[in-house]
C-alpha atoms as a PDB file:
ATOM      1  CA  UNK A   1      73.003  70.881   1.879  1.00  0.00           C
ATOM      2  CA  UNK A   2      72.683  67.355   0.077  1.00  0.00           C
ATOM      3  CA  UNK A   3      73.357  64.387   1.879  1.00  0.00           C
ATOM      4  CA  UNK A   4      76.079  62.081  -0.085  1.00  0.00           C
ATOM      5  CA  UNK A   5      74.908  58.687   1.347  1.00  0.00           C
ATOM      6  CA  UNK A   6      72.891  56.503  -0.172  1.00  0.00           C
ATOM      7  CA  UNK A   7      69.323  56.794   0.356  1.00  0.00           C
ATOM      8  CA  UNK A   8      65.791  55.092  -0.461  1.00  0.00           C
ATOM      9  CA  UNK A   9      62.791  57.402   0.098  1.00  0.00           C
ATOM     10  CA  UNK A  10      64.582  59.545   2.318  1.00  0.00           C
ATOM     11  CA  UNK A  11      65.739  56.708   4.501  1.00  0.00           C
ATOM     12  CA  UNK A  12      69.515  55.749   4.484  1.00  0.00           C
ATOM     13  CA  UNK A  13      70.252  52.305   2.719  1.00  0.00           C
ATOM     14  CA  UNK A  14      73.042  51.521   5.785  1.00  0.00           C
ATOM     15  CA  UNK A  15      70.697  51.870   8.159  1.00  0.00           C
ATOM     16  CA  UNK A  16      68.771  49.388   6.809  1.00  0.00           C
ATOM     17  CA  UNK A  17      72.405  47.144   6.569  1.00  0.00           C
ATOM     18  CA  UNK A  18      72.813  48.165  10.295  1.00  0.00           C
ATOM     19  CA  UNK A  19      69.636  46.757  11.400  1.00  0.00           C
ATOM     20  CA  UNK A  20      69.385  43.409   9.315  1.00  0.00           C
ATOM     21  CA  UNK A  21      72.840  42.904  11.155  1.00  0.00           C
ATOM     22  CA  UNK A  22      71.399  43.777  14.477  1.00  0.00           C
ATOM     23  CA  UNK A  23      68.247  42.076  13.600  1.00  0.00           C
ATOM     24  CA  UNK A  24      70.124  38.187  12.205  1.00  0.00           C
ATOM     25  CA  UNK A  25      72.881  38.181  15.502  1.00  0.00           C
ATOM     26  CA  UNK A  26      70.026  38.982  18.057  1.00  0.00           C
ATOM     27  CA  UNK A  27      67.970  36.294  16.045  1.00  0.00           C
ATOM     28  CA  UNK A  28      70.704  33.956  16.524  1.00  0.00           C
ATOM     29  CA  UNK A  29      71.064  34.863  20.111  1.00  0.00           C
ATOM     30  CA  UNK A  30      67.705  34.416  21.201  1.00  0.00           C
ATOM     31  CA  UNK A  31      66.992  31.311  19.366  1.00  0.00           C
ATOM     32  CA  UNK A  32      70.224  29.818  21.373  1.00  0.00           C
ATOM     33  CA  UNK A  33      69.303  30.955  24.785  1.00  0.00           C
ATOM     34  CA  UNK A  34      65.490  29.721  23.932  1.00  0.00           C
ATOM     35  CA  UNK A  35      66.345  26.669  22.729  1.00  0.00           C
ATOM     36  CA  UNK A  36      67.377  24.986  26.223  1.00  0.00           C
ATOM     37  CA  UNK A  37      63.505  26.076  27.931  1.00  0.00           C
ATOM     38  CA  UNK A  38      61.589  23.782  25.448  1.00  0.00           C
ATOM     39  CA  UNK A  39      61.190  20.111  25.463  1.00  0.00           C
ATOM     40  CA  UNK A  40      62.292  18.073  22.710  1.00  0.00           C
ATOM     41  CA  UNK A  41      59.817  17.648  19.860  1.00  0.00           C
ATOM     42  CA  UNK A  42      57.967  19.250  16.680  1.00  0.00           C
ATOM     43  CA  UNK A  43      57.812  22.541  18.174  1.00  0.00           C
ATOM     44  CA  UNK A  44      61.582  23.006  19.174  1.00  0.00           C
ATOM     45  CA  UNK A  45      62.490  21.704  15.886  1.00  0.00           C
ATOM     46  CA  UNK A  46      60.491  24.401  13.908  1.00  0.00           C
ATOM     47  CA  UNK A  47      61.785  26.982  15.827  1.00  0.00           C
ATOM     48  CA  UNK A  48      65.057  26.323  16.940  1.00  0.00           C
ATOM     49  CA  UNK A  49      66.716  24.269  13.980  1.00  0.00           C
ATOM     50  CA  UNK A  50      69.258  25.786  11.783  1.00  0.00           C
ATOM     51  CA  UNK A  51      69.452  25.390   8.670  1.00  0.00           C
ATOM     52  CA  UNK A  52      72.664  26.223   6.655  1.00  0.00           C
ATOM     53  CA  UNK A  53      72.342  28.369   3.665  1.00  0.00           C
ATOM     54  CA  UNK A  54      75.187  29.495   1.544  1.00  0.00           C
ATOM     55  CA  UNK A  55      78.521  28.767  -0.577  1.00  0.00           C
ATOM     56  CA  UNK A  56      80.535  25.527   0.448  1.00  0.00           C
ATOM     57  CA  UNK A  57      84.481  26.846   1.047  1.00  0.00           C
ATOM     58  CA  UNK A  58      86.629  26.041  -1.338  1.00  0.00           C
ATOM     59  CA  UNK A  59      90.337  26.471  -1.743  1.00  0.00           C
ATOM     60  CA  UNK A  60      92.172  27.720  -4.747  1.00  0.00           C
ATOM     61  CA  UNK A  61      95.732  26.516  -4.282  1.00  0.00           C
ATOM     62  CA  UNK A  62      98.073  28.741  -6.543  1.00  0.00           C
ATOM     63  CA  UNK A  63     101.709  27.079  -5.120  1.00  0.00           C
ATOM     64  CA  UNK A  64     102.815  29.930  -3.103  1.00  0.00           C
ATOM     65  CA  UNK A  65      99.974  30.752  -1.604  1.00  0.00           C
ATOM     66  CA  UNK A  66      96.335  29.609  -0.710  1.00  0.00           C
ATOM     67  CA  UNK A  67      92.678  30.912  -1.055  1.00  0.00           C
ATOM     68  CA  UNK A  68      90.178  29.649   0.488  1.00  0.00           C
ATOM     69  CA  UNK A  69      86.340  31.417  -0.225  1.00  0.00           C
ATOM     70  CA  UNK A  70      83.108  30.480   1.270  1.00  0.00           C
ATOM     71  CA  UNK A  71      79.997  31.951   3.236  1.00  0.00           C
ATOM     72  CA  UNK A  72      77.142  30.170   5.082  1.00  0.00           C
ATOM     73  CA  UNK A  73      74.404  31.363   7.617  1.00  0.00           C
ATOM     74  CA  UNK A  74      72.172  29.510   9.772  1.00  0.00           C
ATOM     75  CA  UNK A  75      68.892  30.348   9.612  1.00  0.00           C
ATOM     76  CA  UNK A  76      66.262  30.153  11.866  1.00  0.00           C
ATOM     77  CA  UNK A  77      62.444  30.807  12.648  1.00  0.00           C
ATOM     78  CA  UNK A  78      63.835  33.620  15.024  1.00  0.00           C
ATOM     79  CA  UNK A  79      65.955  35.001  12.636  1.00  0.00           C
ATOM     80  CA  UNK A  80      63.275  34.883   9.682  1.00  0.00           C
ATOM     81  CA  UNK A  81      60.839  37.375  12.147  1.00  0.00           C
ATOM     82  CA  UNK A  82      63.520  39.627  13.342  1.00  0.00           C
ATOM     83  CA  UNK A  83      64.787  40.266  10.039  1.00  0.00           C
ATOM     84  CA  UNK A  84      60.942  40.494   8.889  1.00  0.00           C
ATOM     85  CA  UNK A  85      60.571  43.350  11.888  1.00  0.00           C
ATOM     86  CA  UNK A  86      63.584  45.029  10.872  1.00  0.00           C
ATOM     87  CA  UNK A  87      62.413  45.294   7.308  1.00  0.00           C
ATOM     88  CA  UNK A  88      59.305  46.400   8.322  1.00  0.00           C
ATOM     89  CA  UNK A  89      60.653  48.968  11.255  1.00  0.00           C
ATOM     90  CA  UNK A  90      63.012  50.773   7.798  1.00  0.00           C
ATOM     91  CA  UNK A  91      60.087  50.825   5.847  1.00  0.00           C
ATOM     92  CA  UNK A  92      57.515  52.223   8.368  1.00  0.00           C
ATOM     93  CA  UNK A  93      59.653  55.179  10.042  1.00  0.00           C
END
């Protein structure tokens, strides 16, 4: 019987969705609770600053109604090497 999902060399494309998900909120998570054990200085900064990547909202008002679009993440070192892993981990099983 033939799967229907979507699929890469055998391995499921969601999964791979599922775990960069997994991989960029317990990136963020971790680089929040780590954040507070290091003094301040270059090495907190390179691993704990965010930086803001994405689409600036923006609202499209039409008179009776308004839309208002945008996306950003905040990216950090954490997040870089869990996502990085998580790659990796879909690639290698």
């Amino acid at each position: 019987m033939k799967s229907r999902g979507v699929r890469a060399g055998g391995r499921s494309i969601g999964l791979l969705i599922i775990a960069l998900l997994v991989a960029g909120i317990s990136g963020s998570i971790l680089s929040y609770f780590l954040a507070g054990l290091f003094p301040l200085g270059p090495v907190r900064d390179f691993f704990f600053k965010s930086v803001q990547v994405g689409i600036p909202t923006f609202t499209l008002n039409l008179g009776f109604a308004n839309l208002t679009l945008g996306i950003s993440f905040a990216v950090t070192t954490f997040v870089i090497i869990l996502l990085i892993m998580a790659i990796y981990l879909w690639f290698r099983f």
